[in-house]
Protein backbone atom coordinates (compact mmCIF):
# COMPACT_ATOMS: atom_id res chain seq x y z
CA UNK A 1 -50.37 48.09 70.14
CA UNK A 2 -53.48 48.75 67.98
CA UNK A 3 -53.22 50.66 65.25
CA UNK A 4 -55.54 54.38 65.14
CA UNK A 5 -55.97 57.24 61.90
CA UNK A 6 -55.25 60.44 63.69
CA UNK A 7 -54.23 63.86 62.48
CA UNK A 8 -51.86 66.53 64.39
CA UNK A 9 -52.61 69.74 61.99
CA UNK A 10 -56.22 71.03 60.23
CA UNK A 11 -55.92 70.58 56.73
CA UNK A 12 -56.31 68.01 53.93
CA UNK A 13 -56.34 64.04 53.96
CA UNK A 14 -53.01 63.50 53.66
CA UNK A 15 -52.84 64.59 57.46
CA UNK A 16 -54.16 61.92 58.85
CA UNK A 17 -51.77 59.34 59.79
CA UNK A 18 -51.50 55.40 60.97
CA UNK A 19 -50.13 55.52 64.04
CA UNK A 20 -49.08 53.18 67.43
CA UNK A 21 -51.62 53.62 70.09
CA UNK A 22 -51.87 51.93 73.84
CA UNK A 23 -55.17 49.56 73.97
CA UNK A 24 -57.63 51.02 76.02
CA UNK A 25 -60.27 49.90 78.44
CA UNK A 26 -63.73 51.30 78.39
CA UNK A 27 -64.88 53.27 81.17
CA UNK A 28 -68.23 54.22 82.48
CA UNK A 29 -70.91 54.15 79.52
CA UNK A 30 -68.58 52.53 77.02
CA UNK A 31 -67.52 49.73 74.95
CA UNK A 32 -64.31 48.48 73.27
CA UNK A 33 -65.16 47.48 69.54
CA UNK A 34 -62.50 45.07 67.49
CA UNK A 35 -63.59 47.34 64.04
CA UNK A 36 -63.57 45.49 60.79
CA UNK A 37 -64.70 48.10 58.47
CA UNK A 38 -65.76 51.89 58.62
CA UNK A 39 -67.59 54.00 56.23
CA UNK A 40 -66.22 57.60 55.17
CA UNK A 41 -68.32 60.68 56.02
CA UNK A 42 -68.51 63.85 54.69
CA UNK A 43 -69.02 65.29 58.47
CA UNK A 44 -65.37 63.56 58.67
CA UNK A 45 -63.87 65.52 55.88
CA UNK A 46 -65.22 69.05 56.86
CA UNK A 47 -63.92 67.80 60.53
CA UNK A 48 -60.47 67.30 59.53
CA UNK A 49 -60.70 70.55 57.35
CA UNK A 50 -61.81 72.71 60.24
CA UNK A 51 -64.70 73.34 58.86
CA UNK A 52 -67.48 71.15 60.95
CA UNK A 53 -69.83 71.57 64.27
CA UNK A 54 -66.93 71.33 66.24
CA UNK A 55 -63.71 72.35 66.06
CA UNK A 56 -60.74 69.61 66.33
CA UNK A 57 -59.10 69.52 69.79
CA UNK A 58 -54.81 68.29 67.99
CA UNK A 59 -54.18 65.62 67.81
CA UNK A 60 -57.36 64.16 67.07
CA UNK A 61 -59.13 61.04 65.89
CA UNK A 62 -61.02 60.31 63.10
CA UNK A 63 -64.37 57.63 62.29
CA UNK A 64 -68.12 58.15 63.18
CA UNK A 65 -69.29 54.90 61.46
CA UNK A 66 -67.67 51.81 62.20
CA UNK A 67 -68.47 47.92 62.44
CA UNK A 68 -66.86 44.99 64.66
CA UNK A 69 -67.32 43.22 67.60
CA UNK A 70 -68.08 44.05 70.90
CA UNK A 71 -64.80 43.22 72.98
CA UNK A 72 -65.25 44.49 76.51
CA UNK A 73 -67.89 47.11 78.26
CA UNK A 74 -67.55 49.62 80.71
CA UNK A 75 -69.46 50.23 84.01
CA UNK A 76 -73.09 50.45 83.66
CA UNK A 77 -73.20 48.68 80.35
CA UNK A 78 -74.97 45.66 79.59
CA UNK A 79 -72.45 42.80 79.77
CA UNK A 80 -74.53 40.48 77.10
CA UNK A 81 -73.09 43.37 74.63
CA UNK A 82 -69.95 41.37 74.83
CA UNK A 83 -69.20 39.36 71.32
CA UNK A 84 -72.34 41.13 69.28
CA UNK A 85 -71.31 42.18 65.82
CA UNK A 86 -72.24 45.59 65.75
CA UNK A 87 -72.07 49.09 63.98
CA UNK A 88 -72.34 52.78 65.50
CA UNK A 89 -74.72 55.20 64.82
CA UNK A 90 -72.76 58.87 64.07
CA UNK A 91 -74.05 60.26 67.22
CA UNK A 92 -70.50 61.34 69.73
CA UNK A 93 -68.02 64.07 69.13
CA UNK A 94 -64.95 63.05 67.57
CA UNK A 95 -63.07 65.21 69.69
CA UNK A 96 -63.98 62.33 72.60
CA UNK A 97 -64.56 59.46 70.49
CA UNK A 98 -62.83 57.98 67.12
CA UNK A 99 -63.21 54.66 65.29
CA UNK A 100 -61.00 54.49 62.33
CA UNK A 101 -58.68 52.10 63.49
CA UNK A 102 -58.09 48.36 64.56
CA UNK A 103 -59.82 48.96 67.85
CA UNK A 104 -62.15 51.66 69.11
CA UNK A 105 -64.11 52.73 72.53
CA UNK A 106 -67.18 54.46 71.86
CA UNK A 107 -70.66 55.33 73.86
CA UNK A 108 -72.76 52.06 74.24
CA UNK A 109 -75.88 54.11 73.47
CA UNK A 110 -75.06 54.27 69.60
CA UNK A 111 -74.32 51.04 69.05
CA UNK A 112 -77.08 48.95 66.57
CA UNK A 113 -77.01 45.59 65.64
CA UNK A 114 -77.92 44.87 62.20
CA UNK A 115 -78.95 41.92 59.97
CA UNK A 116 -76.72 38.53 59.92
CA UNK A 117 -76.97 38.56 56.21
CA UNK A 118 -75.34 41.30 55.81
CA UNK A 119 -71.47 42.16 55.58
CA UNK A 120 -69.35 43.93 58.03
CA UNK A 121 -68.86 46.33 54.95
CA UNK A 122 -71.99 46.83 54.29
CA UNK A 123 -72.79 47.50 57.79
CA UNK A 124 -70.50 50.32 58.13
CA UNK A 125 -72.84 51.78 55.14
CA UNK A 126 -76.20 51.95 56.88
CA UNK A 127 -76.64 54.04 60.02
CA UNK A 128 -75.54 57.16 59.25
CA UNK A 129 -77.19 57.17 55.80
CA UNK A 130 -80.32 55.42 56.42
CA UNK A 131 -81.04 57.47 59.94
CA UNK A 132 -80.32 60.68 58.26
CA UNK A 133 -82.55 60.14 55.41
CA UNK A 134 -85.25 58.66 57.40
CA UNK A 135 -85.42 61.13 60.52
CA UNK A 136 -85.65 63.98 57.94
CA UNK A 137 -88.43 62.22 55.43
CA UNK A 138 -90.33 60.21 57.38
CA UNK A 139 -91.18 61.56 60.90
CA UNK A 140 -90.48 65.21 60.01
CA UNK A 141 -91.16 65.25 56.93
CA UNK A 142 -94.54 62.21 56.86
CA UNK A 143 -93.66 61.02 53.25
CA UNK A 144 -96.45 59.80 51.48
CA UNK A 145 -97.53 58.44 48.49
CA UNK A 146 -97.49 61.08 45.68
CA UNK A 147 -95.39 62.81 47.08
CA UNK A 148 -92.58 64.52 44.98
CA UNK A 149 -89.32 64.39 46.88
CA UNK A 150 -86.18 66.33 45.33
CA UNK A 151 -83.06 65.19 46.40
CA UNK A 152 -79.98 67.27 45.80
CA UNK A 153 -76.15 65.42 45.94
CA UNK A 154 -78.36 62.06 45.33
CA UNK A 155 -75.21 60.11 44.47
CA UNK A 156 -74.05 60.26 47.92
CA UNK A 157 -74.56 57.43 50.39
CA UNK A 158 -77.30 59.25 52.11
CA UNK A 159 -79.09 60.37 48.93
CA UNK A 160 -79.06 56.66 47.65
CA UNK A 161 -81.01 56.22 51.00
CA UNK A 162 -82.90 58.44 50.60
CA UNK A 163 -84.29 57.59 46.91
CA UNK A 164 -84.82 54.05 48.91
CA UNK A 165 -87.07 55.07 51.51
CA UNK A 166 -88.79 57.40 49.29
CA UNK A 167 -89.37 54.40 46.94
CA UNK A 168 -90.67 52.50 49.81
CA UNK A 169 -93.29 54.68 50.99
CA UNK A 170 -94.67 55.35 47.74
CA UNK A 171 -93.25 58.67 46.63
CA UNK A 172 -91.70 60.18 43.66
CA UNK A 173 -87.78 60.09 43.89
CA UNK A 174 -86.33 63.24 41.89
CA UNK A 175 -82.37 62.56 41.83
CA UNK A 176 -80.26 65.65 42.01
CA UNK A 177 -76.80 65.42 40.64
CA UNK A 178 -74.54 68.26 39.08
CA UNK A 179 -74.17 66.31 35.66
CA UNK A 180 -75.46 63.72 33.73
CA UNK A 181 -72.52 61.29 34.21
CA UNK A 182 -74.27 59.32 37.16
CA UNK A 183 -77.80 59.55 35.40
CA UNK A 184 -78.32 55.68 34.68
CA UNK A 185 -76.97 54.19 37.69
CA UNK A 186 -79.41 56.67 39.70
CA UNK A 187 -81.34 55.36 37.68
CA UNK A 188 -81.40 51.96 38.20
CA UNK A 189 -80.46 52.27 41.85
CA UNK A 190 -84.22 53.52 41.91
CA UNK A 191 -84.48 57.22 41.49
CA UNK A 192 -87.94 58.24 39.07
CA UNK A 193 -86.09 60.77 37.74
CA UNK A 194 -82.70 62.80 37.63
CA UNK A 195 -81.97 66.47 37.31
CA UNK A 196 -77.99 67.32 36.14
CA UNK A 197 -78.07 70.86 37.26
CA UNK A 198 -74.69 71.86 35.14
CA UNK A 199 -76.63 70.44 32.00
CA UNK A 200 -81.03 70.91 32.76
CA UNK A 201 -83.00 74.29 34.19
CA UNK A 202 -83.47 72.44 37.76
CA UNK A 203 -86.90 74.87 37.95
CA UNK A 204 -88.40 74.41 34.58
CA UNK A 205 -87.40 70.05 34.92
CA UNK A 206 -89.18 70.05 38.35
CA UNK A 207 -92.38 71.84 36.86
CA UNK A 208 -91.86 69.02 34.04
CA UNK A 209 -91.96 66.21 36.36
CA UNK A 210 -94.56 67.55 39.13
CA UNK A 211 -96.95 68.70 36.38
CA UNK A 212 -96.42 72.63 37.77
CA UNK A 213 -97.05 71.24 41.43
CA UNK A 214 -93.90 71.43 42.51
CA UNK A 215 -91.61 69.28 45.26
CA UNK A 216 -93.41 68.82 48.53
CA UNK A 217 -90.21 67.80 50.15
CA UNK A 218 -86.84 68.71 49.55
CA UNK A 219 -83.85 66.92 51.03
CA UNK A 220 -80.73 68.97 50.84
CA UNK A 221 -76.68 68.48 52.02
CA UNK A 222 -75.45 71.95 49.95
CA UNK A 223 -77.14 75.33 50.95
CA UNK A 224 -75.50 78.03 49.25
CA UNK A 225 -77.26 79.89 46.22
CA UNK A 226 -78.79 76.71 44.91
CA UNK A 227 -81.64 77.39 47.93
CA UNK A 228 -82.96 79.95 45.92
CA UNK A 229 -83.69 77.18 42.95
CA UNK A 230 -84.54 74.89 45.44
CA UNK A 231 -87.39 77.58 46.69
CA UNK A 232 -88.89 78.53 43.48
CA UNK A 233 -89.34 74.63 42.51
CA UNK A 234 -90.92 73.92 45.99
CA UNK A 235 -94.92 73.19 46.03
CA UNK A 236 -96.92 75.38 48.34
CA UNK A 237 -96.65 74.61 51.77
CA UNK A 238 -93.30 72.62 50.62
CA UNK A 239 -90.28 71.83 53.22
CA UNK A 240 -86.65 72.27 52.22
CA UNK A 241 -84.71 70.12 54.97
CA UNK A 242 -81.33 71.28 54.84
CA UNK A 243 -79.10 68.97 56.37
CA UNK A 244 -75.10 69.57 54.97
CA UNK A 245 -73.57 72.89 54.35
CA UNK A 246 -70.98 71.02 51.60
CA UNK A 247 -71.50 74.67 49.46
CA UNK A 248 -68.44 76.60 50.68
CA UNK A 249 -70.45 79.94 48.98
CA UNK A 250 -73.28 81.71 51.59
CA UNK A 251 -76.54 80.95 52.11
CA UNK A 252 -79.35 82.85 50.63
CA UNK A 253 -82.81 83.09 52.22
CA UNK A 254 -85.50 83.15 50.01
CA UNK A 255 -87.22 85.48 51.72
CA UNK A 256 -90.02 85.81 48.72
CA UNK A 257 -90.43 82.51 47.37
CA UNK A 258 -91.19 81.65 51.43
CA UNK A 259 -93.93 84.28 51.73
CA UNK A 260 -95.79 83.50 48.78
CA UNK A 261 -95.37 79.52 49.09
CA UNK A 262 -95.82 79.16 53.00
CA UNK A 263 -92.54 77.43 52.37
CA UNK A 264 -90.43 75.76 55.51
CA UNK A 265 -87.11 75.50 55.74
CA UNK A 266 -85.42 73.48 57.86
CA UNK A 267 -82.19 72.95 59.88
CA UNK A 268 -81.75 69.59 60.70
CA UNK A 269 -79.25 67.08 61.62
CA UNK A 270 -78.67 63.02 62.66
CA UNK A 271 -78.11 64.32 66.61
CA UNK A 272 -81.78 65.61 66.91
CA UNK A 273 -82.92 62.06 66.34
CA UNK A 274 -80.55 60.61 68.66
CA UNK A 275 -80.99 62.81 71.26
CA UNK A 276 -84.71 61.20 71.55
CA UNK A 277 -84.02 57.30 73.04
CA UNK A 278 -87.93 56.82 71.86
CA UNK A 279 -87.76 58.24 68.18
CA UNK A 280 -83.95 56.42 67.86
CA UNK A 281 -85.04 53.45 68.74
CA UNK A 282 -88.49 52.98 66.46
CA UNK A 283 -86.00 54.57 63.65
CA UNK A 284 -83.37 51.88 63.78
CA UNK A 285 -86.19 49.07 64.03
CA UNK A 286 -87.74 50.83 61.11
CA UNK A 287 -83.98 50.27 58.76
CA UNK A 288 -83.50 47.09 60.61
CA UNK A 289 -86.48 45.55 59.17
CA UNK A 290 -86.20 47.17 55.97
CA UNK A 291 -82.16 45.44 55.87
CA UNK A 292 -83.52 42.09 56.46
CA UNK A 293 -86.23 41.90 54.20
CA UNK A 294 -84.14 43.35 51.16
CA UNK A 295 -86.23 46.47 50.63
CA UNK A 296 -83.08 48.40 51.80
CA UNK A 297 -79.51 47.16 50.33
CA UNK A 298 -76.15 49.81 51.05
CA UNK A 299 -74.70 50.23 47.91
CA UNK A 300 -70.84 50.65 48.46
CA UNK A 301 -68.81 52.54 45.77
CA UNK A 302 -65.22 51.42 47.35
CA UNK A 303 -63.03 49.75 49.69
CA UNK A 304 -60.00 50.25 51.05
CA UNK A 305 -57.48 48.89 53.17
CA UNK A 306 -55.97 51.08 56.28
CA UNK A 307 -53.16 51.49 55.10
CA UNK A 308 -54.42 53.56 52.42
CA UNK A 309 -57.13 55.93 54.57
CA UNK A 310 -55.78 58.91 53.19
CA UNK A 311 -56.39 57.36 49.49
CA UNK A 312 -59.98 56.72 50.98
CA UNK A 313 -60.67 60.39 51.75
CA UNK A 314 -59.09 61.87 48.93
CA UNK A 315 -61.87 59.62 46.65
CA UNK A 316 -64.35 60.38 48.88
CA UNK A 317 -63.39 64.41 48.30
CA UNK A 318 -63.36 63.29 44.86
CA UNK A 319 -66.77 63.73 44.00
CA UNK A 320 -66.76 60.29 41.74
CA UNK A 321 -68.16 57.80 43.81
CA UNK A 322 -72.19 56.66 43.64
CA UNK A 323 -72.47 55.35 47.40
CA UNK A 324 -70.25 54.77 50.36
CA UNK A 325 -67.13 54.59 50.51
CA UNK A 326 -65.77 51.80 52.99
CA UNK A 327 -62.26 51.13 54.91
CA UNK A 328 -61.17 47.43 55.77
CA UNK A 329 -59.21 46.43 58.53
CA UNK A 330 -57.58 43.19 58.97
């Protein structure tokens, strides 16, 4: 029997468990994967916390972003699928679908193929960041060139992404990070500049670096009070996308700084650009290209084995990593 990470009780990492499972066919709409390798998610953490979207239905599984090869599809799914090395695009409930594991069925419509050249690992590190990043900054946000982008918890697999597609469109990348331990491998992973919040006034550095213009765009996992910074560094007419809600403090609105700066500010997550077959598709085309030609390359901070998945989460909820953080499975 294959083996599956699943958890029987909300809490911390060391919940989740290795466990015996019965194969399992796909059924209408779905595909069996053989997974080599899946990247951690913070979604995945707050999920197993009780502290996500949705609410874990016990005992549940565990894994939005996985990569492997297409064993077997389910009614109404295109049988040429079959043998494709793939990796899935974080866009299913977990309390249906899970893909840490030796084997996984999940929905055939997030499935992407990605570059030969590139690594089963490293192709568990590129949907969920890249797609997140991009479906905020480029069709919602139309990043440009000279634009100033701020981008808060930059150290994280999706804020490396971002600093990479706001490099490639010609844009200012302003790395946000808490302190100034990770400041020269933002650095040379591409951000312009970087802000340690603990250590620098985030305001008066932003005013520094814009020349009193401000961020245009601000790309944000946290909330909490830090929104109110986030506000008074924003240029007029600015957008804060707020994407996470990692602060575990409330949520100011910044009711004046809005007013006076026409400011939006944004709700947004990966599911609204799924949700539009069109948009998903040009956006995956869009990082596919970007993977082959070596404009975009997934950094990865870690590996580790299966066996050691609740090692894996505990670094992730770490804080230390710059990048993603990868399981292997044999």
């Amino acid at each position: 029997m294959p083996k599956i990470v699943r958890f029987h009780q909300i809490g911390g990492p060391e919940n989740l468990k290795l466990e015996d499972a019965p194969s399992a066919q796909p059924g209408q709409g779905e595909v069996k994967l053989r997974v080599h390798a899946a990247g951690l998610n913070r979604g995945e953490s707050m999920y197993f916390h009780g502290m996500y979207i949705e609410q874990p239905q016990l005992p549940s599984r565990i894994g939005y972003e996985v990569a492997g090869v297409v064993e077997a599809v389910g009614e109404g799914v295109d049988k040429s699928w079959v043998g494709k090395n793939v990796a899935t695009v974080p866009g299913y409930s977990l309390n249906r679908y899970g893909g840490l594991g030796e084997e996984a069925i999940v929905p055939a419509n997030v499935l992407g193929e990605y570059p030969a050249k590139l690594s089963a690992i490293e192709a568990a590190a590129i949907w969920m960041q890249y797609l997140t990043a991009y479906g905020a900054l480029v069709p919602a946000g139309g990043v440009k060139s000279g634009d100033f982008v701020s981008i808060p918890a930059a150290s994280s697999s999706v804020g490396l992404a971002a600093i990479q597609i706001v490099k490639t469109e010609g844009a200012t990348a302003i790395a946000v990070t808490r302190t100034g331990k990770k400041r020269a491998e933002l650095l040379a992973l591409g951000a312009d500049h970087v802000i340690a919040t603990e250590e620098e006034d985030y305001v008066a550095r932003v005013a520094e670096i814009t020349g009193g213009k401000g961020v245009r765009l601000t790309f944000d996992p946290v909330a909490g009070p830090f929104l109110e910074k986030l506000a008074a560094a924003a240029s007029v007419g600015g957008i804060i996308f707020e994407y996470g809600a990692l602060s575990t403090d409330p949520t100011p609105f910044p009711l004046f700084p809005a007013l006076t700066k026409s400011l939006s500010i944004r709700g947004y997550i990966l599911l609204e650009l799924v949700r539009d077959a069109a948009a998903f598709q040009k956006a995956k085309k869009y990082i596919f290209d970007r993977l082959a030609d070596g404009r975009f390359v997934p950094k990865i901070a870690k590996t580790f084995p299966l066996a050691e998945t609740v090692q894996a989460y505990q670094y992730l909820e770490s804080n230390q990593q710059v990048g993603k953080i990868v399981i292997t499975v044999p």
